[in-house]
C-alpha atoms as a PDB file:
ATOM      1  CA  UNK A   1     -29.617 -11.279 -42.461  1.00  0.00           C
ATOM      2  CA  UNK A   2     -26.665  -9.941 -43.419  1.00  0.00           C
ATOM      3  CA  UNK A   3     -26.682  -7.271 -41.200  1.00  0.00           C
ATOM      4  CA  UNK A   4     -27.082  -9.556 -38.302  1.00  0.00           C
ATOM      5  CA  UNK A   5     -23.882 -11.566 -38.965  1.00  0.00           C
ATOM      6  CA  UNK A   6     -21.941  -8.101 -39.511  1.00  0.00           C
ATOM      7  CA  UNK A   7     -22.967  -6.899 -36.027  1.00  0.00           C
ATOM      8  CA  UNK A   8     -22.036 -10.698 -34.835  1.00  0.00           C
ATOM      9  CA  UNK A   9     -18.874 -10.372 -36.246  1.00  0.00           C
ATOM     10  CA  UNK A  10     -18.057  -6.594 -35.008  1.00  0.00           C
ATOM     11  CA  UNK A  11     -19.222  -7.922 -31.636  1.00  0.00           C
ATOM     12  CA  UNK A  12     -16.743 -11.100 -31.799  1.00  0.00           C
ATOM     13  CA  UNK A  13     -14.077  -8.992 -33.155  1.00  0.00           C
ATOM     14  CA  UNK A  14     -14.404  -6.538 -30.566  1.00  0.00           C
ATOM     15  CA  UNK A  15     -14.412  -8.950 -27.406  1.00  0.00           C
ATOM     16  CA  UNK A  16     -11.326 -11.062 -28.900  1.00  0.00           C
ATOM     17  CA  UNK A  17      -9.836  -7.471 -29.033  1.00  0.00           C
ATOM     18  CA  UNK A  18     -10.494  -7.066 -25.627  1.00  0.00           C
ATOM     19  CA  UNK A  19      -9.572 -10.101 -24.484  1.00  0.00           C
ATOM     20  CA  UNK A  20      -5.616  -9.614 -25.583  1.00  0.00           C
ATOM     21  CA  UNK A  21      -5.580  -6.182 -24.414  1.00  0.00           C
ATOM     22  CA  UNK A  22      -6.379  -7.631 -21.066  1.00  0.00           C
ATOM     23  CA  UNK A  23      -4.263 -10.376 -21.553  1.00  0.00           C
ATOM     24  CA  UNK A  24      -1.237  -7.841 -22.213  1.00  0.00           C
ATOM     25  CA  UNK A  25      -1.949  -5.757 -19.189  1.00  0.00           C
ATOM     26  CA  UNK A  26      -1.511  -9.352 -17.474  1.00  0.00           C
ATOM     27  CA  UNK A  27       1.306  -9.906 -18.459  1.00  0.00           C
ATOM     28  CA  UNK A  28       2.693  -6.699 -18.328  1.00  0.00           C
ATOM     29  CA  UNK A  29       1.827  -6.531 -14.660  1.00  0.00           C
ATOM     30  CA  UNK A  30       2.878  -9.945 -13.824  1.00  0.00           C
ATOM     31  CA  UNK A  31       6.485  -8.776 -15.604  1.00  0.00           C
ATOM     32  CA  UNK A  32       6.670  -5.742 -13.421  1.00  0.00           C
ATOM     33  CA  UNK A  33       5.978  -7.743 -10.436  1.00  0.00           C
ATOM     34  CA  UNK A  34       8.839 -10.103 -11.490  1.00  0.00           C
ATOM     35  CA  UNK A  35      11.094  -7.597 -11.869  1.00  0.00           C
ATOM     36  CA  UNK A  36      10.397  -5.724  -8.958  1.00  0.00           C
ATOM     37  CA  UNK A  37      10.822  -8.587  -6.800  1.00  0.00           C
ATOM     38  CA  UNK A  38      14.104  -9.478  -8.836  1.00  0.00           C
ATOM     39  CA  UNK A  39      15.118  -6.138  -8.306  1.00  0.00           C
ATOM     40  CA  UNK A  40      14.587  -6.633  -4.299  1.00  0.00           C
ATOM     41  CA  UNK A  41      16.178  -9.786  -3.969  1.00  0.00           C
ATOM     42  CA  UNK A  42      18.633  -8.375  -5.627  1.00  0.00           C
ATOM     43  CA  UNK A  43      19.480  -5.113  -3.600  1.00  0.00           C
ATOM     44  CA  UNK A  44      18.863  -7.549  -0.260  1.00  0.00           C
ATOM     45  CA  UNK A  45      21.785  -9.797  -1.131  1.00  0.00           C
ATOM     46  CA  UNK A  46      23.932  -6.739  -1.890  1.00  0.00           C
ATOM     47  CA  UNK A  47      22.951  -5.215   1.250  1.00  0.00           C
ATOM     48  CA  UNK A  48      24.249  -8.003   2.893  1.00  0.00           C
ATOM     49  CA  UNK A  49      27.265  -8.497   1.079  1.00  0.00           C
ATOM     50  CA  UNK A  50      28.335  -4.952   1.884  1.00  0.00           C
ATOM     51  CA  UNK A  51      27.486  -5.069   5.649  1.00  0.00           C
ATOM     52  CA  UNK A  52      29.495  -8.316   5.849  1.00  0.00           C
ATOM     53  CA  UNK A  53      32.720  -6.326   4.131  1.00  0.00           C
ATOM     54  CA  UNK A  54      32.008  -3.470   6.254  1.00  0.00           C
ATOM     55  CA  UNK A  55      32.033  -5.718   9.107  1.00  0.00           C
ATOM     56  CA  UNK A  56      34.365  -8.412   8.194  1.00  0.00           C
ATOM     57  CA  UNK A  57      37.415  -6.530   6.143  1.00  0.00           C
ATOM     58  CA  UNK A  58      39.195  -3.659   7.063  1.00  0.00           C
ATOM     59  CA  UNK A  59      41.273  -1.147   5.235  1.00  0.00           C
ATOM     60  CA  UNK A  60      40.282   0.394   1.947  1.00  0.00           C
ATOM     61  CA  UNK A  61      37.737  -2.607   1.093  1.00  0.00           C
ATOM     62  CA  UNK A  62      36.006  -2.085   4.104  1.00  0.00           C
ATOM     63  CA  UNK A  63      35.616   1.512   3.992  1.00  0.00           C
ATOM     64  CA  UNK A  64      34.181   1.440   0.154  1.00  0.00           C
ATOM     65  CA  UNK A  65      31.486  -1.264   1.717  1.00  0.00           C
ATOM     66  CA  UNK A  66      31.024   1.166   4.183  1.00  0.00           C
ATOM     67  CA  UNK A  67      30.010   4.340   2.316  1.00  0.00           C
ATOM     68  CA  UNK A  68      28.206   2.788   0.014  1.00  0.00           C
ATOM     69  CA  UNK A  69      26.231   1.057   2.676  1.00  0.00           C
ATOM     70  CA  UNK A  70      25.794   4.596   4.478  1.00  0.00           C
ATOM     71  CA  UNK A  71      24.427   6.015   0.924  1.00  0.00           C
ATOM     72  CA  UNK A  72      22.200   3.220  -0.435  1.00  0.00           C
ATOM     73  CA  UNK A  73      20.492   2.989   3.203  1.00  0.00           C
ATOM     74  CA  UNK A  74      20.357   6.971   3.540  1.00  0.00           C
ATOM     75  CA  UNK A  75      19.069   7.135  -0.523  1.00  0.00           C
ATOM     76  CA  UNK A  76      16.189   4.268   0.275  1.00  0.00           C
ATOM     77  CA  UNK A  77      14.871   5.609   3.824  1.00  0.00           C
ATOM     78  CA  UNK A  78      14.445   9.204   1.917  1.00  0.00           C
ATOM     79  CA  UNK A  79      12.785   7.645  -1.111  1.00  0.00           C
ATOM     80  CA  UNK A  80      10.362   5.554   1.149  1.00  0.00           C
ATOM     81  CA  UNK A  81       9.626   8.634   3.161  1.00  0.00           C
ATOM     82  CA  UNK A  82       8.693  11.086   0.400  1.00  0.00           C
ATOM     83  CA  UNK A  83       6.942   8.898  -1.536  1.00  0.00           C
ATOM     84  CA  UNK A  84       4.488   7.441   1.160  1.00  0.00           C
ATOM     85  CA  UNK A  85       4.330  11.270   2.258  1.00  0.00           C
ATOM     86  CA  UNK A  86       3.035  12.840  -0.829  1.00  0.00           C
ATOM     87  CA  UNK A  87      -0.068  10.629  -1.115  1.00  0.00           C
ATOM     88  CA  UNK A  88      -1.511  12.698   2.032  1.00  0.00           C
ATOM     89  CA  UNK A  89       0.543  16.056   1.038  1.00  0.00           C
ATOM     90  CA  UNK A  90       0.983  16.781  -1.948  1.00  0.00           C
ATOM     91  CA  UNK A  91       2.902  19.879  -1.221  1.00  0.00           C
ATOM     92  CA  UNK A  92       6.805  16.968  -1.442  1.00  0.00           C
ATOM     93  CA  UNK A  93       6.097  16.889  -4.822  1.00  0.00           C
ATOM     94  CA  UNK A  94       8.610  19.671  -5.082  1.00  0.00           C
ATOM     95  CA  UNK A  95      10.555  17.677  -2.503  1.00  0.00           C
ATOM     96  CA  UNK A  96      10.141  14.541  -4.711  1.00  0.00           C
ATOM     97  CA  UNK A  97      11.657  16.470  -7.769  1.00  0.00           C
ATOM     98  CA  UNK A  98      14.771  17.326  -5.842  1.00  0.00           C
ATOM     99  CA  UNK A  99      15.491  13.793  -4.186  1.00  0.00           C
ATOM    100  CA  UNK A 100      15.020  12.999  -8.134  1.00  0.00           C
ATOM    101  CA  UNK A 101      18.347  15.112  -8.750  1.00  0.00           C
ATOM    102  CA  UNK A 102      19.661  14.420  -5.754  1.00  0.00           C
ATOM    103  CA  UNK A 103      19.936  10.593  -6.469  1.00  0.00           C
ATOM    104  CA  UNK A 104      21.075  11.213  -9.768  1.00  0.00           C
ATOM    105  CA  UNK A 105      24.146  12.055  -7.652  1.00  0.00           C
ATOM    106  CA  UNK A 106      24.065   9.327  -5.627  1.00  0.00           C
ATOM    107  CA  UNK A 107      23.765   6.713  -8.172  1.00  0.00           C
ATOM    108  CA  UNK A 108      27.383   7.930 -10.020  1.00  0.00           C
ATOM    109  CA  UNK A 109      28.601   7.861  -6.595  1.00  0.00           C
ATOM    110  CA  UNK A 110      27.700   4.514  -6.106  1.00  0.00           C
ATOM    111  CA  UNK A 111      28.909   3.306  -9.277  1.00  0.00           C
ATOM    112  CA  UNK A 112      31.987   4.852  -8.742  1.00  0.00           C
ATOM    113  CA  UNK A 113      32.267   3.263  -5.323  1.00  0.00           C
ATOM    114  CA  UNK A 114      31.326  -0.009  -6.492  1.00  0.00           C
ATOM    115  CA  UNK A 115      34.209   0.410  -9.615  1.00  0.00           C
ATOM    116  CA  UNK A 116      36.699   1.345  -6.485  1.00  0.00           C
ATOM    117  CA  UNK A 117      36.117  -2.054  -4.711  1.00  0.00           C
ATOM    118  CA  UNK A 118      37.918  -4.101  -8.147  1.00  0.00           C
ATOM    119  CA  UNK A 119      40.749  -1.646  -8.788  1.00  0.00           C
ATOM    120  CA  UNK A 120      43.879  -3.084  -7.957  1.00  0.00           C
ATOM    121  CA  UNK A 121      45.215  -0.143  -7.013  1.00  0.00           C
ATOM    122  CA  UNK A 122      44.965  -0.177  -3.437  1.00  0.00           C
ATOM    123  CA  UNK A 123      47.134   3.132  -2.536  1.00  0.00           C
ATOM    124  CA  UNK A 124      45.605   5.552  -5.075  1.00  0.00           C
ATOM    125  CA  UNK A 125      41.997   4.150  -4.055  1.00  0.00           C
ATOM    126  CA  UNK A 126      43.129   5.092   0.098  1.00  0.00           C
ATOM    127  CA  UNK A 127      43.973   8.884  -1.037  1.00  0.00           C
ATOM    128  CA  UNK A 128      40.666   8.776  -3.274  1.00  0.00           C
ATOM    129  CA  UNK A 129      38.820   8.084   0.285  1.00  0.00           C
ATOM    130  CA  UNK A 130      38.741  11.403   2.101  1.00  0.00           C
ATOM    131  CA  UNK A 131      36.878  12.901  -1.147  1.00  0.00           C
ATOM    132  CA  UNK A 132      34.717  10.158  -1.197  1.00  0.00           C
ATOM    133  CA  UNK A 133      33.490  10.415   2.431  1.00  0.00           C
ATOM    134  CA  UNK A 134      33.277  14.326   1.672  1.00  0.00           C
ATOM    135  CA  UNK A 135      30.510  13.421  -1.567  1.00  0.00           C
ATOM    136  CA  UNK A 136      28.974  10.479   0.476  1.00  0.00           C
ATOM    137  CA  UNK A 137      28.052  12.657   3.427  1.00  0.00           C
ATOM    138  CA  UNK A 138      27.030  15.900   1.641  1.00  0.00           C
ATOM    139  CA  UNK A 139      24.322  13.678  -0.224  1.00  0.00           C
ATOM    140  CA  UNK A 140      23.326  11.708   2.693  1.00  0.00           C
ATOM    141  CA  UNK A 141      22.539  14.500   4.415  1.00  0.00           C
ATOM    142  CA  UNK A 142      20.913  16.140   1.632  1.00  0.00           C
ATOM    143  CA  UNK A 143      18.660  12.921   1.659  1.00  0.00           C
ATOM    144  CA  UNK A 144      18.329  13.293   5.755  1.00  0.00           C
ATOM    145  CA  UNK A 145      17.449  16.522   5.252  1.00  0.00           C
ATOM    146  CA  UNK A 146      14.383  15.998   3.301  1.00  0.00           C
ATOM    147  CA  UNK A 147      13.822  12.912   5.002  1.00  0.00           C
ATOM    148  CA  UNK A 148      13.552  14.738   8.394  1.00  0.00           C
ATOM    149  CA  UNK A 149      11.983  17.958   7.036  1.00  0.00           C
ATOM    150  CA  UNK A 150       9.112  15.755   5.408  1.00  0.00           C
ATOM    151  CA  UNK A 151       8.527  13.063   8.782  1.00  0.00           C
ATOM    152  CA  UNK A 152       8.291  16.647  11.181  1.00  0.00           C
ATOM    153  CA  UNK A 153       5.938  18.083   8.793  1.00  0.00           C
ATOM    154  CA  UNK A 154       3.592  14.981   8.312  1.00  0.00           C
ATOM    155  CA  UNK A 155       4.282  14.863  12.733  1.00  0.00           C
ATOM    156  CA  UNK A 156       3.315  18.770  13.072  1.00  0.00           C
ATOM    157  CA  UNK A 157      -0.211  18.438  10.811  1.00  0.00           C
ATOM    158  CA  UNK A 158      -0.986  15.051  13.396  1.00  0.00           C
ATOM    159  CA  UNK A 159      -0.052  17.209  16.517  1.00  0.00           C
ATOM    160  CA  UNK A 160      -2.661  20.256  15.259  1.00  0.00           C
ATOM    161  CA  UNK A 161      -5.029  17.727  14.053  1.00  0.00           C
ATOM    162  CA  UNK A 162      -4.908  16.411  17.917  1.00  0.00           C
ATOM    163  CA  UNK A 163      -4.802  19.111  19.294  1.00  0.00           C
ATOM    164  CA  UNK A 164      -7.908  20.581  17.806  1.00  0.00           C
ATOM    165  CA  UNK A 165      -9.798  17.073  18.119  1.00  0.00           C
ATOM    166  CA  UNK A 166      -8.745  17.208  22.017  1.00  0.00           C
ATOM    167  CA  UNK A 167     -10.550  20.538  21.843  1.00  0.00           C
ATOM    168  CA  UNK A 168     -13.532  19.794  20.428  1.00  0.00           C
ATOM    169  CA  UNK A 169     -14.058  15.929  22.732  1.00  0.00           C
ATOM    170  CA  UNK A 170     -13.269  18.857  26.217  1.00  0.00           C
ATOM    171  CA  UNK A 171     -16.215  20.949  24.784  1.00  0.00           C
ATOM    172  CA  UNK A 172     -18.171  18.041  24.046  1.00  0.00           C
ATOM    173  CA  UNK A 173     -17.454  16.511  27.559  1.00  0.00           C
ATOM    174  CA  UNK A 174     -17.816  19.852  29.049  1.00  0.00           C
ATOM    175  CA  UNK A 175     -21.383  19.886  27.526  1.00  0.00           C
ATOM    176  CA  UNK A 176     -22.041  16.018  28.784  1.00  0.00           C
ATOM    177  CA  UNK A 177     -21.138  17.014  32.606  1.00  0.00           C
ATOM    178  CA  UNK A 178     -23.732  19.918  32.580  1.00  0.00           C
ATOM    179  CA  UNK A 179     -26.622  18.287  33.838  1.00  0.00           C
ATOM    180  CA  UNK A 180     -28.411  21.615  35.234  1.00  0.00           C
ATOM    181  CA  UNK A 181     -29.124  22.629  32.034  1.00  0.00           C
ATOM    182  CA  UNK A 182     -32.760  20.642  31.086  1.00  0.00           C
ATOM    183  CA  UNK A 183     -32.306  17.910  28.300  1.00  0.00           C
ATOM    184  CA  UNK A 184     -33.409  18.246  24.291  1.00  0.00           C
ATOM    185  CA  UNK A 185     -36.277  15.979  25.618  1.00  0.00           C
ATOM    186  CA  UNK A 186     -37.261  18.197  28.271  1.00  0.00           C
ATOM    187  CA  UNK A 187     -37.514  21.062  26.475  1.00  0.00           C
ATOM    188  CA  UNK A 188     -39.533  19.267  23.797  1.00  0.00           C
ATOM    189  CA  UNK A 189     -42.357  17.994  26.240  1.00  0.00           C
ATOM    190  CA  UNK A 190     -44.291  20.726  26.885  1.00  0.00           C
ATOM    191  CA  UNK A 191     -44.488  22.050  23.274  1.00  0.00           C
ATOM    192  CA  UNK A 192     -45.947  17.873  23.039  1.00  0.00           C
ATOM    193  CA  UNK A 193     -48.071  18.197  25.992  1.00  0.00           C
ATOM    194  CA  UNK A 194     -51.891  19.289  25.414  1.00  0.00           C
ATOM    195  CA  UNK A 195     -53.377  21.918  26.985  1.00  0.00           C
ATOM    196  CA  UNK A 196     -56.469  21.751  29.504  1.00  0.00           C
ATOM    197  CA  UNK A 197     -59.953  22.308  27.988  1.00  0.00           C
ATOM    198  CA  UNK A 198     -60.073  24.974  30.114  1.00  0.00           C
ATOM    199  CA  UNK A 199     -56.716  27.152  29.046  1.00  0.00           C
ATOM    200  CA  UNK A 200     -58.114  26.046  25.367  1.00  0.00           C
ATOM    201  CA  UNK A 201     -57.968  28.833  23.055  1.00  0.00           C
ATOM    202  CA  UNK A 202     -61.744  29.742  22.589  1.00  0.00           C
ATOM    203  CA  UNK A 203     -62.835  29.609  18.933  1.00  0.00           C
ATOM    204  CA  UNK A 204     -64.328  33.252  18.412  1.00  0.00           C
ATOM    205  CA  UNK A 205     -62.782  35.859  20.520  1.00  0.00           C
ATOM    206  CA  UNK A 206     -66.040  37.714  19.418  1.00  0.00           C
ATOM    207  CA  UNK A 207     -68.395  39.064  22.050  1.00  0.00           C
ATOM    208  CA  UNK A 208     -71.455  36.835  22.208  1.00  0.00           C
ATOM    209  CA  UNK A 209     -74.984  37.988  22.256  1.00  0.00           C
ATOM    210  CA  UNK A 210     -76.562  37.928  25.695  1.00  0.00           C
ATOM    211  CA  UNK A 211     -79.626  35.583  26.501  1.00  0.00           C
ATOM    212  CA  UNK A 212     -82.931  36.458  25.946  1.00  0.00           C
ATOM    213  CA  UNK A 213     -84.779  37.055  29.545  1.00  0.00           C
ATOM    214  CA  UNK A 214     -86.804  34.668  30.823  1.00  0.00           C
ATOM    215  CA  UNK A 215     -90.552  35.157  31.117  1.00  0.00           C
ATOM    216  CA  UNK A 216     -91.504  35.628  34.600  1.00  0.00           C
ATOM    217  CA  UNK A 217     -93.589  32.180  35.209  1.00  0.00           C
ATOM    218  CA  UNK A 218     -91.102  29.861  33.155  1.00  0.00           C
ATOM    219  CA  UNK A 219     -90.715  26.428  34.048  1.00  0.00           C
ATOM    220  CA  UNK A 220     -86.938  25.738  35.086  1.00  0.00           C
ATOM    221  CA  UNK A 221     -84.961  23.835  32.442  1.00  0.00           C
ATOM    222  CA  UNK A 222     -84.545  20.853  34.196  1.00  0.00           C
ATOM    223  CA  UNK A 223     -88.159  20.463  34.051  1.00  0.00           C
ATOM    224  CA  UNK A 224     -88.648  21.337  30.187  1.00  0.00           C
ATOM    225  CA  UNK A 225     -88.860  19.205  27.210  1.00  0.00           C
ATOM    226  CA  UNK A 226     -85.286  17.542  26.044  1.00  0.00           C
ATOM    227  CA  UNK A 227     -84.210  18.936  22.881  1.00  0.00           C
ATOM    228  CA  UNK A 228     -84.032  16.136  19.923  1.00  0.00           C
ATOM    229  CA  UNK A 229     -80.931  14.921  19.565  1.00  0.00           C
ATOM    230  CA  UNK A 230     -78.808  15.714  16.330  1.00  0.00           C
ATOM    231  CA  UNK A 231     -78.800  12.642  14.266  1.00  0.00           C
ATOM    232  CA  UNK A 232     -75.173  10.786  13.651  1.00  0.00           C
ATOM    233  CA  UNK A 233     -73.628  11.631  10.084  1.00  0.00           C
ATOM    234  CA  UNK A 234     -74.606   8.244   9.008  1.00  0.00           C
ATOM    235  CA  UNK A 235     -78.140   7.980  10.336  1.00  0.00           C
ATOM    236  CA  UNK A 236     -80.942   8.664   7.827  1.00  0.00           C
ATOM    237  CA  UNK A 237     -83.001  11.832   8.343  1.00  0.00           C
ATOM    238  CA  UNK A 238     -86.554  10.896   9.474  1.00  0.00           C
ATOM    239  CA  UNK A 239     -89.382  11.032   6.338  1.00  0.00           C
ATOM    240  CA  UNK A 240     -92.183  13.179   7.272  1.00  0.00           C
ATOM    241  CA  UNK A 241     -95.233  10.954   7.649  1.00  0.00           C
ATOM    242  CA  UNK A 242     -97.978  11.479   4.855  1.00  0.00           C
ATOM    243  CA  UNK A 243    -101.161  12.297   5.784  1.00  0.00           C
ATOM    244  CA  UNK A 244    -104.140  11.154   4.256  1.00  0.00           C
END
């Protein structure tokens, strides 16, 4: 008895155990999702603030909006492109690992952009500009770089993949369009078909003995006695009648 209600305990203990370890991956998940969709909504209203200052101000605001527009768009089209890539080549891994260094430059740029855009200083951030269009385009097109490099790969493996599948359905067509040849069927049939009793392979290919001659006054055989018939497998053989 009492080792019934310590295996009914280890068994309760063990499902309320996994029923908060479930419960925690829940909510862990459900957190992640929260932030990643905070994080989104987030980046999309800064998107749009910075196109509308790109758009809408000009001078030294509207260039800062500008680059960093150019950067975060360039950064987040290379991201989305190696990451979606490596899941059918895993060859941009290595690619991965650089984009990983490369935005490590991007986000200081960024954040020093994004300090830029509240200094008051509006002459020493204009002579600050040239070197900061020089750092935004040498990592943008770093990031096009692998971008591009990565989309003509994935593009060149579809293109041989075609091109050998285009190969194989002109064989196969090829093959379809030859009627002369005979069919699968047609060369089955006569290995189905039976063969006349008289091309029948003969049992014994040994030489059989030659009749006996006849006497010279036999009767023909039509005229002779019928031989019995042999009985069916399931007939009874005839009892010899007793005599007495």
């Amino acid at each position: 008895m009492e080792a019934a209600l310590i295996i009914v305990a280890l068994m309760l203990f063990a499902f309320l155990g996994l029923g908060v370890y479930l419960t925690t991956k829940v909510v862990k998940a459900a957190a992640r999702g929260v932030d990643r969709t905070i994080t989104q909504a987030r980046r999309t209203v800064e998107d749009t603030t910075l196109r509308a200052r790109s758009f809408g101000q000009v001078g030294v605001a509207g260039a800062l909006a500008q680059l960093r527009l150019d950067l975060r768009s360039s950064m987040r089209a290379t991201q989305q492109a190696l990451y979606e890539g490596v899941q059918t080549d895993a060859s941009l891994r290595e690619s991965i690992g650089l984009f990983e260094r490369l935005s490590g430059h991007g986000h200081e740029l960024d954040d020093e952009l994004k300090r830029l855009e509240a200094e008051p200083d509006r002459k020493r951030t204009a002579d600050s500009l040239p070197d900061l269009r020089e750092r935004t385009a040498r990592i943008t097109q770093a990031a096009d770089s692998l971008r591009w490099a990565a989309r003509d790969r994935a593009r060149r493996f579809a293109d041989d993949d075609l091109s050998t599948l285009s190969a194989q359905i002109d064989i196969e067509s090829g093959a379809l369009r030859d009627w002369s040849r005979p069919s699968v069927d047609d060369l089955a049939s006569p290995l189905t078909t039976p063969r006349p009793a008289s091309q029948a392979p003969q049992a014994s290919q040994a030489p059989q003995a030659s009749p006996a001659p006849r006497a010279p006054h036999a009767p023909p055989a039509a005229l002779s006695q019928p031989a019995p018939a042999s009985p069916y497998p399931w007939q009874k053989s005839s009892r010899p009648e007793t005599t007495t």
